[in-house]
N, C-alpha and C. Protein backbone atom coordinates (compact mmCIF):
# COMPACT_ATOMS: atom_id res chain seq x y z
N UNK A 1 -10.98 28.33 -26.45
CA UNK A 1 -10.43 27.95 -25.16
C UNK A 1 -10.01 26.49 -25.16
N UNK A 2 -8.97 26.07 -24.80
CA UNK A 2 -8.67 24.63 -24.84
C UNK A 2 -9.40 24.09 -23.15
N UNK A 3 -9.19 24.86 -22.25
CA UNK A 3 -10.04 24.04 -21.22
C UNK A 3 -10.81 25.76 -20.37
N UNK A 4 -12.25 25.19 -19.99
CA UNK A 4 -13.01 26.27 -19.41
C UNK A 4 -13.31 25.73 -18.01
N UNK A 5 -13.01 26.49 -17.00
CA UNK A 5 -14.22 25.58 -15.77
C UNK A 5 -14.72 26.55 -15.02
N UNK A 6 -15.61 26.72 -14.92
CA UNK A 6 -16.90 27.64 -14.58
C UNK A 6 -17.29 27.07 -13.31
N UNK A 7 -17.55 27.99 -12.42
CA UNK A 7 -17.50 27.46 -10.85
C UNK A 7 -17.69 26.09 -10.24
N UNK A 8 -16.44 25.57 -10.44
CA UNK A 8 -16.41 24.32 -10.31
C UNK A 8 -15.59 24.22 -9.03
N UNK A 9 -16.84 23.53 -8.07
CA UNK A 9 -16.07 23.42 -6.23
C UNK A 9 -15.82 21.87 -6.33
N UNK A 10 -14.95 21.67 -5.56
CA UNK A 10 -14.79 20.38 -4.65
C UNK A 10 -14.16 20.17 -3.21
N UNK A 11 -15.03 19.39 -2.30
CA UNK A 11 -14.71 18.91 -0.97
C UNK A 11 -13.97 17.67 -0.74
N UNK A 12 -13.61 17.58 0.13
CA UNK A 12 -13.27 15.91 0.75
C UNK A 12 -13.78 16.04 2.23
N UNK A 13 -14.79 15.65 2.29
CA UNK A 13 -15.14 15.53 3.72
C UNK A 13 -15.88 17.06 3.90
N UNK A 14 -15.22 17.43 5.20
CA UNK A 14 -15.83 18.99 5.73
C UNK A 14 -15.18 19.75 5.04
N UNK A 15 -13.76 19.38 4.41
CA UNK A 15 -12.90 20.32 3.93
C UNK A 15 -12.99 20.54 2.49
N UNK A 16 -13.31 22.04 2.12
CA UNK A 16 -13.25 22.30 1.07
C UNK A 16 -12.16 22.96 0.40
N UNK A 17 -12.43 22.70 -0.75
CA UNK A 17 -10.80 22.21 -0.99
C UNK A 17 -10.88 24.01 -2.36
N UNK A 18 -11.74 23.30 -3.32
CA UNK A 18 -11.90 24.70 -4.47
C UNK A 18 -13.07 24.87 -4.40
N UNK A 19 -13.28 26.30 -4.21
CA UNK A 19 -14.62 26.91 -4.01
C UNK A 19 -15.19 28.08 -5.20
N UNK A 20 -15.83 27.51 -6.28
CA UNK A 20 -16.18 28.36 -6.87
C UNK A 20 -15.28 28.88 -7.97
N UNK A 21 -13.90 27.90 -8.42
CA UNK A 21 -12.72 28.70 -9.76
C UNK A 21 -13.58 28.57 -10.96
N UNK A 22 -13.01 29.59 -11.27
CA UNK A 22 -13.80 29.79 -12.69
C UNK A 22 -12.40 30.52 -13.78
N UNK A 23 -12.16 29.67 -14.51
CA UNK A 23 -10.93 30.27 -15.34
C UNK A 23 -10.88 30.05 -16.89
N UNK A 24 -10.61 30.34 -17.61
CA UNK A 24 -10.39 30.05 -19.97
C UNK A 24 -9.10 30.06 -19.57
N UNK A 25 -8.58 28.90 -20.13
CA UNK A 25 -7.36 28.63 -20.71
C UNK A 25 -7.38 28.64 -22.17
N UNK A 26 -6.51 29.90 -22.48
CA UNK A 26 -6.58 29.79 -24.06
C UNK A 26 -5.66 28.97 -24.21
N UNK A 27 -5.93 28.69 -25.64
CA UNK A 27 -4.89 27.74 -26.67
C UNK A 27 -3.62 28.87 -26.84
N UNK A 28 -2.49 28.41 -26.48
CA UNK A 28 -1.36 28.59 -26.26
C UNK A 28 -0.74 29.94 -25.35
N UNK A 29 -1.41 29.43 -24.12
CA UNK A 29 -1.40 30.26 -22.85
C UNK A 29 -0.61 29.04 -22.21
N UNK A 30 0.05 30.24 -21.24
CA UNK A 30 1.45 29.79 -19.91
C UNK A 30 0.77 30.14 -18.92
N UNK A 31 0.19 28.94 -17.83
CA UNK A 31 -0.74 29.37 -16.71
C UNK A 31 0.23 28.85 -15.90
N UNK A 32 0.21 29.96 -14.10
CA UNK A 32 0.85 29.29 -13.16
C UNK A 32 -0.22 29.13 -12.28
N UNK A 33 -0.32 28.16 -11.80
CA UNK A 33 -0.98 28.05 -10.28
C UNK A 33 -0.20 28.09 -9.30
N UNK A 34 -0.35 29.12 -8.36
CA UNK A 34 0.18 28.96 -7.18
C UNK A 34 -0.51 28.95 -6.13
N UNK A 35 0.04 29.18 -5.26
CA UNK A 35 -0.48 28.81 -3.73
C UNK A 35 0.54 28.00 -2.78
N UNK A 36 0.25 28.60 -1.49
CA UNK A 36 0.46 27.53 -0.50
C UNK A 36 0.00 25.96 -0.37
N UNK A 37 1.11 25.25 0.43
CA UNK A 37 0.86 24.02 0.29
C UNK A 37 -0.59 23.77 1.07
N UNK A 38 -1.00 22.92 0.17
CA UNK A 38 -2.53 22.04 0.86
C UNK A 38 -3.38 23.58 0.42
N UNK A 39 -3.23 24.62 -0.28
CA UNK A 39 -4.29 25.40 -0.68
C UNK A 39 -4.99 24.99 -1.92
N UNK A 40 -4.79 23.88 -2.40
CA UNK A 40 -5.61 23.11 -3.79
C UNK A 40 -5.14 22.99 -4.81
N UNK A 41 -3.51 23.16 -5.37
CA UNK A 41 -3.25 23.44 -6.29
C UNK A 41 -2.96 22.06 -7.39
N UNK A 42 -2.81 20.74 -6.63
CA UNK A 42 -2.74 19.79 -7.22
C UNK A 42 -4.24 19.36 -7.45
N UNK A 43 -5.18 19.63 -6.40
CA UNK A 43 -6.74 19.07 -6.58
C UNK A 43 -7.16 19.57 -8.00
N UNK A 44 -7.07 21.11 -8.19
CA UNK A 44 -7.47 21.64 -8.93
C UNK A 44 -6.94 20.77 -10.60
N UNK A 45 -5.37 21.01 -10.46
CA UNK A 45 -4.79 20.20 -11.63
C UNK A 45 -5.67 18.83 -12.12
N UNK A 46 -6.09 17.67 -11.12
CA UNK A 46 -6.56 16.78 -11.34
C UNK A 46 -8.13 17.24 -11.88
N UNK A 47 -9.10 18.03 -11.21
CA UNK A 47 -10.28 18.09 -11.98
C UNK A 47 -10.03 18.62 -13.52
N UNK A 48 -9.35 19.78 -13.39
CA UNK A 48 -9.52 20.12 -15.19
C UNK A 48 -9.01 18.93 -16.26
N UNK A 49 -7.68 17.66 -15.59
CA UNK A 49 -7.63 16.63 -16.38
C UNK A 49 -8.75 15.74 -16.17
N UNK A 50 -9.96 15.82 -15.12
CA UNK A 50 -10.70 14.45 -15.41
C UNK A 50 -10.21 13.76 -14.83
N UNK A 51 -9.12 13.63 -14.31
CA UNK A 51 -8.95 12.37 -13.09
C UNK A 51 -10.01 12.21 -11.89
N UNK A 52 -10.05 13.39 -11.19
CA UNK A 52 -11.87 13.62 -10.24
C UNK A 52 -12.78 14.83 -10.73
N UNK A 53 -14.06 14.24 -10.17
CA UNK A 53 -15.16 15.14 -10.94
C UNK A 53 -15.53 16.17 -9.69
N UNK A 54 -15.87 17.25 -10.76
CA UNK A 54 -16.00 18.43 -9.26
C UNK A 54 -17.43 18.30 -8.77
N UNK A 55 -17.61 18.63 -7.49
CA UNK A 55 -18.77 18.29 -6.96
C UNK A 55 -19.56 19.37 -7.77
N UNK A 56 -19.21 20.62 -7.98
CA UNK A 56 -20.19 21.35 -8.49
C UNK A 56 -19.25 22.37 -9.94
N UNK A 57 -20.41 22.50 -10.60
CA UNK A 57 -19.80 23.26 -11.63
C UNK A 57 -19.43 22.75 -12.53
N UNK A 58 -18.87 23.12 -13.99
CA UNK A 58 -18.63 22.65 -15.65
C UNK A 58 -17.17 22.41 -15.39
N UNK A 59 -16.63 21.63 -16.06
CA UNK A 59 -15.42 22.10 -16.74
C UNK A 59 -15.37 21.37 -18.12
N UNK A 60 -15.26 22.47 -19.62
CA UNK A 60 -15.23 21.86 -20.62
C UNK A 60 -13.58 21.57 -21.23
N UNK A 61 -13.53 20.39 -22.10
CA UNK A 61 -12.19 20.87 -22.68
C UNK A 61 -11.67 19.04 -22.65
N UNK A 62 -12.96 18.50 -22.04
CA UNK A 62 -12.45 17.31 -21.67
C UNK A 62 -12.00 16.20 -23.02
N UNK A 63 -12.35 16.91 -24.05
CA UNK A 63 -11.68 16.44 -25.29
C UNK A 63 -10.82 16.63 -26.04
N UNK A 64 -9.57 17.72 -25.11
CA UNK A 64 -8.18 17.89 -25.50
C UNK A 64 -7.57 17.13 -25.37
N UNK A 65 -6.21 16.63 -25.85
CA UNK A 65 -5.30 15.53 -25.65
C UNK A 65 -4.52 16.26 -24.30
N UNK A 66 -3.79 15.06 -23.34
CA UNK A 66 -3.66 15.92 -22.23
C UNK A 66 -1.95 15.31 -21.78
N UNK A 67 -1.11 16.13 -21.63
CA UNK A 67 0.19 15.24 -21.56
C UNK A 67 0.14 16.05 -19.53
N UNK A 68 1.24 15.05 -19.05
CA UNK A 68 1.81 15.37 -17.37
C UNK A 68 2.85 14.87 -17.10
N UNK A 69 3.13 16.10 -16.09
CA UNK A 69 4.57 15.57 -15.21
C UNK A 69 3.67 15.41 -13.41
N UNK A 70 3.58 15.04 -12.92
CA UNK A 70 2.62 14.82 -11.65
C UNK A 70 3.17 14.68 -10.62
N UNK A 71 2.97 15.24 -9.21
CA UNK A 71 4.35 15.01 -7.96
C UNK A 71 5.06 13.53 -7.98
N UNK A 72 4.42 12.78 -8.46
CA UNK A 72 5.05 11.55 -7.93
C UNK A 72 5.73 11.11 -9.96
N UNK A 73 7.11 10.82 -9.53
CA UNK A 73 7.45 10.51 -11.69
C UNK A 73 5.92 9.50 -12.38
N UNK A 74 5.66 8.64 -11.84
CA UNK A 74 4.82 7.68 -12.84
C UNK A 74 5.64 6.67 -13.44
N UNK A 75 6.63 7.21 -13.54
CA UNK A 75 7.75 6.01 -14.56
C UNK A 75 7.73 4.52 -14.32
N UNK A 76 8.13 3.62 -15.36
CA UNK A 76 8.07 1.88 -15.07
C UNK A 76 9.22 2.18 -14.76
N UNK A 77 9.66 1.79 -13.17
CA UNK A 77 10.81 1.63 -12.59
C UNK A 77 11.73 0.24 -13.18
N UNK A 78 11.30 -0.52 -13.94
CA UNK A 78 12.42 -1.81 -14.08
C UNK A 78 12.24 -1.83 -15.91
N UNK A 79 11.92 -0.49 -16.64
CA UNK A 79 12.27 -0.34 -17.71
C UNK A 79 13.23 0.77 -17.92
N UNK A 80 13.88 0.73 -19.19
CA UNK A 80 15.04 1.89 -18.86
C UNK A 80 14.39 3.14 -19.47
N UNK A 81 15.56 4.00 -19.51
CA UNK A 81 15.14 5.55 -19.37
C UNK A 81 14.08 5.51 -21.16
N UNK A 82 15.19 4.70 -22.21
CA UNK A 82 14.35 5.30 -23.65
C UNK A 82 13.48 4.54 -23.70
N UNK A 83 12.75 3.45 -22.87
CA UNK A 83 11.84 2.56 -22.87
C UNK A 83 10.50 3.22 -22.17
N UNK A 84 11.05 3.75 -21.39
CA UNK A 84 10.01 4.67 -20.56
C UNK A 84 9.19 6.31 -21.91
N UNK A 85 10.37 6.65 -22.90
CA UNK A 85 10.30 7.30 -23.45
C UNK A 85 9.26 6.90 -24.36
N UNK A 86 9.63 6.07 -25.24
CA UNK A 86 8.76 4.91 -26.06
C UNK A 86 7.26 5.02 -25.67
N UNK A 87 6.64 4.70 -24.26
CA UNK A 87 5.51 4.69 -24.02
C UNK A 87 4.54 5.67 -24.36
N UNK A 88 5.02 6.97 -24.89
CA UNK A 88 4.19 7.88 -24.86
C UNK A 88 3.87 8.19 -26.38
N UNK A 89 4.80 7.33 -27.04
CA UNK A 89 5.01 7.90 -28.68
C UNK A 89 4.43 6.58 -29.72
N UNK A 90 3.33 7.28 -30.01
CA UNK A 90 2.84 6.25 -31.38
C UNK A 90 3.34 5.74 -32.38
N UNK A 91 4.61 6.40 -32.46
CA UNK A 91 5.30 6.08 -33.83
C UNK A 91 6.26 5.39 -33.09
N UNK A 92 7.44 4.55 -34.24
CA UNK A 92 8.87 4.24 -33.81
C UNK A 92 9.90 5.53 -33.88
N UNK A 93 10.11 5.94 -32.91
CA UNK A 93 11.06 6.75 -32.12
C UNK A 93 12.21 6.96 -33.22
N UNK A 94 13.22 7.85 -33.34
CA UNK A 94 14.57 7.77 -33.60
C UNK A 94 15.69 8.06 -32.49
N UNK A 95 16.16 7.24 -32.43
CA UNK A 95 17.25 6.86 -31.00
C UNK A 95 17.78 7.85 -31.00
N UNK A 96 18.41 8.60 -31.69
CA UNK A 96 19.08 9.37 -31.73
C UNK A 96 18.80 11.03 -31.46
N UNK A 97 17.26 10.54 -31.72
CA UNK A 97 16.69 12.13 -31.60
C UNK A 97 16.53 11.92 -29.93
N UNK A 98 15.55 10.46 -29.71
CA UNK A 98 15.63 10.64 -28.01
C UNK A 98 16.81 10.74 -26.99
N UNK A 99 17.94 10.26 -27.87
CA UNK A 99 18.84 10.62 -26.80
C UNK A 99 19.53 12.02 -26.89
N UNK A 100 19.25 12.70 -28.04
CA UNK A 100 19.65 14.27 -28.09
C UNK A 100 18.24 14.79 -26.94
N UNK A 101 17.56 14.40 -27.12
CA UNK A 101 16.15 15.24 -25.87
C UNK A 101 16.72 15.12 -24.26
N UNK A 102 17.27 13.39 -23.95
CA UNK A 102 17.98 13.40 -22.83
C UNK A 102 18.93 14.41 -22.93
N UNK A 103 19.98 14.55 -23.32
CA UNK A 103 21.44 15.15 -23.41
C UNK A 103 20.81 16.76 -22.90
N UNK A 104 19.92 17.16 -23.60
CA UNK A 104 19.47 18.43 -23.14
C UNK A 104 18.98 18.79 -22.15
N UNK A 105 18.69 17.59 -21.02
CA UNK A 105 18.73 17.93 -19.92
C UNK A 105 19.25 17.33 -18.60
N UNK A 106 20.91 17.01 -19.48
CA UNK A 106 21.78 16.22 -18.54
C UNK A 106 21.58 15.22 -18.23
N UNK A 107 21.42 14.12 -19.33
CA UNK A 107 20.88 12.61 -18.85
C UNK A 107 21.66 11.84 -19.94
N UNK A 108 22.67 12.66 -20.24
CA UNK A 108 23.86 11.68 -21.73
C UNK A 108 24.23 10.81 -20.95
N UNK A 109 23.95 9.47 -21.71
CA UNK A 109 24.48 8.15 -21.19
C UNK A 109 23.57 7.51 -20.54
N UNK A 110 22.15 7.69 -20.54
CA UNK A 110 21.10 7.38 -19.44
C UNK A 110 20.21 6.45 -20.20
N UNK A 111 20.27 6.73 -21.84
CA UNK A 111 18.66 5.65 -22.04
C UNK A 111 19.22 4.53 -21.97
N UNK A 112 19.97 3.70 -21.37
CA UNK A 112 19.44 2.45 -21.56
C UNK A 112 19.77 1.70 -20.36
N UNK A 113 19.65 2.67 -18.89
CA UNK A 113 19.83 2.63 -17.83
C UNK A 113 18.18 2.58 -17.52
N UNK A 114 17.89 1.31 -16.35
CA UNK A 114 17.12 1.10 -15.65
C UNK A 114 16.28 2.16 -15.02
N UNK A 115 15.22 2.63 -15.03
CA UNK A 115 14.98 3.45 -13.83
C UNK A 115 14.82 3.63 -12.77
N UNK A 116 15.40 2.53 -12.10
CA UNK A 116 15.06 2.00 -10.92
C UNK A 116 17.00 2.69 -10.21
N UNK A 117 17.48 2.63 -11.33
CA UNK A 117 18.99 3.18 -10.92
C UNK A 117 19.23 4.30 -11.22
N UNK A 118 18.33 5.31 -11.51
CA UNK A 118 18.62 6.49 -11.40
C UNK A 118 18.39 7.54 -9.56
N UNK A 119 18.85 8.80 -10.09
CA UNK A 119 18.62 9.41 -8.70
C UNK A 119 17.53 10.01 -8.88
N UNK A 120 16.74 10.84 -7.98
CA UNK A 120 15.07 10.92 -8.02
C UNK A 120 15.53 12.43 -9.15
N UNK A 121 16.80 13.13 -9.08
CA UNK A 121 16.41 14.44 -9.94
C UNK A 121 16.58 13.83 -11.57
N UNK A 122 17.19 12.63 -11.61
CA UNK A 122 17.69 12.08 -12.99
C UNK A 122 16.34 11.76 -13.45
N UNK A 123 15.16 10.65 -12.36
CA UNK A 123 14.01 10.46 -12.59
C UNK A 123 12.89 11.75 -13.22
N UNK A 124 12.98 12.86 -12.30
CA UNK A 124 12.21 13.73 -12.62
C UNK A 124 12.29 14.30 -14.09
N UNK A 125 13.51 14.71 -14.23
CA UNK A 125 13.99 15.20 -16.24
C UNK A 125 13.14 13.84 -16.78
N UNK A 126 13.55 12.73 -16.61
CA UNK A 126 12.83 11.75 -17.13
C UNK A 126 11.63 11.59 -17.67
N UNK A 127 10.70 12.34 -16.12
CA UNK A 127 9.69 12.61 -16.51
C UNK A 127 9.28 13.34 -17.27
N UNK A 128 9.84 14.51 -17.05
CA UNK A 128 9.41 15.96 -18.13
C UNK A 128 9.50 15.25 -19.02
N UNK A 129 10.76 14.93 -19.66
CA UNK A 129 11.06 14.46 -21.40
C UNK A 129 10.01 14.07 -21.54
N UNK A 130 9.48 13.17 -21.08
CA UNK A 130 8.24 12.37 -21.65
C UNK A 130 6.94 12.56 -21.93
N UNK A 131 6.72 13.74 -20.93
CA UNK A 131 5.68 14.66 -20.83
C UNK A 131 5.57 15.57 -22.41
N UNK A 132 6.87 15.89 -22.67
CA UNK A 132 7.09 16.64 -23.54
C UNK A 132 6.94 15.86 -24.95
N UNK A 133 7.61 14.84 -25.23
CA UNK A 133 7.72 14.19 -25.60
C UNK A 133 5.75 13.64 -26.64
N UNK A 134 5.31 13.71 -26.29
CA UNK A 134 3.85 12.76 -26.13
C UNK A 134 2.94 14.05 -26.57
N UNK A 135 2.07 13.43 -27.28
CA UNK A 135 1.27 14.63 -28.57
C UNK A 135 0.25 14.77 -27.45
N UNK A 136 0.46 16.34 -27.36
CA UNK A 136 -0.69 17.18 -26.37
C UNK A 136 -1.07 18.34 -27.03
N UNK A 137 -2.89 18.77 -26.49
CA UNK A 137 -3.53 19.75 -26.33
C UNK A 137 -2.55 20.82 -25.41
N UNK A 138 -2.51 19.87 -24.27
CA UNK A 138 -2.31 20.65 -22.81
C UNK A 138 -1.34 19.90 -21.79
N UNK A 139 -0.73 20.36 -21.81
CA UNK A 139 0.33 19.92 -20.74
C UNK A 139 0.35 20.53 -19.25
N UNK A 140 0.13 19.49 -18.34
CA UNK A 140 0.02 19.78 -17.04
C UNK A 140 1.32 19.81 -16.09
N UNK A 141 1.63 20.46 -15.62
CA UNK A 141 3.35 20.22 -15.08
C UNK A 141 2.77 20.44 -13.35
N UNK A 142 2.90 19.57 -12.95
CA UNK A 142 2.86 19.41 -11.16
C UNK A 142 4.22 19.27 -10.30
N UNK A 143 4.86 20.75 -10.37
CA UNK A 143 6.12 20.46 -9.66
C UNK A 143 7.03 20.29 -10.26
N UNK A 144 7.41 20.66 -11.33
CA UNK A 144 8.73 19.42 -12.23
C UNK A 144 9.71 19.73 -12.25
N UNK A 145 10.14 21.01 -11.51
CA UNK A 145 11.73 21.27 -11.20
C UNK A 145 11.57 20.96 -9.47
N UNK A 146 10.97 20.09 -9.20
CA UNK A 146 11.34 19.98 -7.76
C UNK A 146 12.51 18.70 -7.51
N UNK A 147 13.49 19.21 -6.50
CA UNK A 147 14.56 17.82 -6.12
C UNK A 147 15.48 18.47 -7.14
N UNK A 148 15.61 19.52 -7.85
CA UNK A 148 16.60 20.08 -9.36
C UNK A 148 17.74 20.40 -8.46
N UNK A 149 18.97 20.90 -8.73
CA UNK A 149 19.61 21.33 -7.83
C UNK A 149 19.98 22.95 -8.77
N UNK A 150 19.75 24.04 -8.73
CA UNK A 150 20.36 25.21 -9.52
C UNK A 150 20.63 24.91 -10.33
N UNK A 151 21.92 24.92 -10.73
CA UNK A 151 22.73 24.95 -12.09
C UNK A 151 21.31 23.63 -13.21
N UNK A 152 21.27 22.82 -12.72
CA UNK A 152 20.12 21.67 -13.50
C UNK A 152 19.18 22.23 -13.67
N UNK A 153 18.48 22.69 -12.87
CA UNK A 153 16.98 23.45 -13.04
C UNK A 153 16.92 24.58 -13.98
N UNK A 154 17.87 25.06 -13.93
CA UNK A 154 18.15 26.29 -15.45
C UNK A 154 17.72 25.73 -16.20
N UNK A 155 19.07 24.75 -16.61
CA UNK A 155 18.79 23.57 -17.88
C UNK A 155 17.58 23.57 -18.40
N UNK A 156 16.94 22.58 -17.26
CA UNK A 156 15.40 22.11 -17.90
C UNK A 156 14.87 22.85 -17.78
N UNK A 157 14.64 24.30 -16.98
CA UNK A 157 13.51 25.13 -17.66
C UNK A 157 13.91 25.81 -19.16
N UNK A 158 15.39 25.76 -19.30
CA UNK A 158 15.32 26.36 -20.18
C UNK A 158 14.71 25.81 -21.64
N UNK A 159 15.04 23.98 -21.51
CA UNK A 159 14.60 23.40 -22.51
C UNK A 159 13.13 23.59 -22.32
N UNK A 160 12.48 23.10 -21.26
CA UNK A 160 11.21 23.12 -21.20
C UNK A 160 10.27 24.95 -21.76
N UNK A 161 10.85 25.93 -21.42
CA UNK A 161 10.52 27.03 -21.96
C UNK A 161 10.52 26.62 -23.88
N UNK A 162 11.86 25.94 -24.76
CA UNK A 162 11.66 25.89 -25.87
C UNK A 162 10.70 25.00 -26.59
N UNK A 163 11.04 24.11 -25.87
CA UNK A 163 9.66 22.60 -26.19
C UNK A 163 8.22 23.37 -26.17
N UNK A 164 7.82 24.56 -25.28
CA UNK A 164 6.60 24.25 -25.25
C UNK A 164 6.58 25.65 -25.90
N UNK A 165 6.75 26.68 -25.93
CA UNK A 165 6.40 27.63 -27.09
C UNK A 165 5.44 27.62 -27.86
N UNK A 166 4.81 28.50 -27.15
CA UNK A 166 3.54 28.54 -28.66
C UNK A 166 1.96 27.40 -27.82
N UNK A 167 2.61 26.12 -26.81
CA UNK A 167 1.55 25.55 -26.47
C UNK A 167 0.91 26.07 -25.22
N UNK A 168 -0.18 25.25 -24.73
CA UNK A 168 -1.34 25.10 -23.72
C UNK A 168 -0.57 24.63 -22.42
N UNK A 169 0.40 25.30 -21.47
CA UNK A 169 0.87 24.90 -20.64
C UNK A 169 -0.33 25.62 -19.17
N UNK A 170 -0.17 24.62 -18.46
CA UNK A 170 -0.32 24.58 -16.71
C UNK A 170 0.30 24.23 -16.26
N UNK A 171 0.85 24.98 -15.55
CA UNK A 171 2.38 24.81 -14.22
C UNK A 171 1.68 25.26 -13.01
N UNK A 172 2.18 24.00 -12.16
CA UNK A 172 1.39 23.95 -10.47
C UNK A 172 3.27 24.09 -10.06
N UNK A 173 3.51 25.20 -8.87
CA UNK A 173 4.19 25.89 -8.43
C UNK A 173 3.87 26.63 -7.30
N UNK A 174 5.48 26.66 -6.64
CA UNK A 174 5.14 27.40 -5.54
C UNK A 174 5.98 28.59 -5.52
N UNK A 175 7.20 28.78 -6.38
CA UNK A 175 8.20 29.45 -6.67
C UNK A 175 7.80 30.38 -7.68
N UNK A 176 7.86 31.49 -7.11
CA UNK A 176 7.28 32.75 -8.13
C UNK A 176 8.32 32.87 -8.75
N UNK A 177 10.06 32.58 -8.69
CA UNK A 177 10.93 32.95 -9.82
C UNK A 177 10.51 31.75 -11.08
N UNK A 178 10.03 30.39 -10.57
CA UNK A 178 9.67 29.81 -12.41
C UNK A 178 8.49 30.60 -12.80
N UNK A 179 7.75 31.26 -12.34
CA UNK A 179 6.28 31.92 -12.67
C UNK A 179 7.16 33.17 -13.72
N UNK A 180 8.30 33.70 -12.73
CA UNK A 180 8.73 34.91 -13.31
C UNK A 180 9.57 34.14 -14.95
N UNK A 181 9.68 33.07 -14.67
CA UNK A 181 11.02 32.45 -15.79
C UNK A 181 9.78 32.65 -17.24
N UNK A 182 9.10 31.66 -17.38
CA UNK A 182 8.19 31.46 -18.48
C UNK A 182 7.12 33.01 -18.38
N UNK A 183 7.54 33.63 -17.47
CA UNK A 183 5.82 34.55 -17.84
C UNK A 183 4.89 34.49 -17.61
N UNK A 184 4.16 33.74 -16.81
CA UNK A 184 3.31 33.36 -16.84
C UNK A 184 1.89 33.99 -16.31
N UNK A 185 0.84 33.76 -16.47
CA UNK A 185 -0.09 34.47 -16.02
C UNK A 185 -0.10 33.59 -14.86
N UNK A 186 -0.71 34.35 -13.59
CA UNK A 186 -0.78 33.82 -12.41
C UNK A 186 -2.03 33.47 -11.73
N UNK A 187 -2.61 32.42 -10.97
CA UNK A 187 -4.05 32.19 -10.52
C UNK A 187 -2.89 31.54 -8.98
N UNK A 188 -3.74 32.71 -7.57
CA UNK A 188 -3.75 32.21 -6.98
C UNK A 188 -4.59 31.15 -6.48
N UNK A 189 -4.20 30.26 -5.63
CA UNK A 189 -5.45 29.61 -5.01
C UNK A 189 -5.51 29.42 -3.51
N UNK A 190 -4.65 30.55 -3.22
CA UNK A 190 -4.45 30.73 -1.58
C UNK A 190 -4.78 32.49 -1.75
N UNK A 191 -6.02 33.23 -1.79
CA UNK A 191 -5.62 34.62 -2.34
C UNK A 191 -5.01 35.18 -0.91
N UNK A 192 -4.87 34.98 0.14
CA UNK A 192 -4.06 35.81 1.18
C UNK A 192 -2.83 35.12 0.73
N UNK A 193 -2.35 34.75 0.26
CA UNK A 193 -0.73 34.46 -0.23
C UNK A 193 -0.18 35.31 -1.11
């Protein structure tokens, strides 16, 4: 299993948020989380990475390498697009390969543009790339065709379907057609939804 969590709840206040999930993520499983909004689906994302600890319950796995795309980009807004790329990669890069990774999802002409001057859907691919980009166990995707417009969102799922093949994906979603795109096995976390 690359990550396990065994009834692992958490609250904020009176409100409880996950009560009791218990799920195996195998090694090179396509998980969707869905649910309605505010039914836990980002909380949840953050405990299995270790960003917050669950009030109750295990979750193992905490020694996988862990890559993300997260609602909000993360990006250094006053570095440019292949600079932002750079950050995730231990080695020296080949320019050419990163800007064939942009091009594949409509961003030719972009690395060496600011990110502060892009538009928020130019930002988001941004993000993915980078996500993708960056040596992972497990890749967490929070939203990452959101702000896409159609014809774009193909695109990047389609790249994003080839990039990850074969790996440890979690996709937080609300759209059962990307659930339907990749396959994915499904965990509600709203079960009347």
């Amino acid at each position: 299993m690359a990550i396990k969590a065994d009834h692992i709840t958490r609250s904020f206040g009176d409100n409880i948020v996950i009560n009791g999930f218990t799920h195996e993520f195998a090694d090179g499983s396509f998980t969707c989380i869905m649910g309605k909004s505010g039914s836990g689906k980002t909380t949840l994302m953050n405990l299995l990475m270790g960003i917050i600890p669950p009030d109750g319950g295990t979750i193992s796995g905490s020694d996988v390498r862990m890559s993300a795309v997260f609602q909000e980009n993360r990006l250094c807004e006053n570095l440019t697009v292949i600079s932002n790329l750079r950050l995730v990669l231990g080695r020296k890069p080949d320019r050419a390969q990163l800007e064939a990774e942009l091009d594949a999802v409509g961003l030719s002409g972009c690395a060496d543009k600011p990110v502060h001057e892009l538009s928020g859907g130019m930002k988001r691919r941004t993000a993915l790339v980078r996500a993708l980009l960056a040596e992972y166990d497990v890749l967490f995707l929070d939203e990452p065709f959101k702000g896409l417009d159609e014809t774009t969102k193909l695109t990047v799922m389609e790249y994003c379907k080839k990039k990850t093949a074969g790996r440890t994906v979690i996709l937080i979603t609300h759209d059962r057609t990307e659930a339907e795109f990749f396959g994915c096995e499904i965990i509600m976390t709203d079960p009347a939804d």
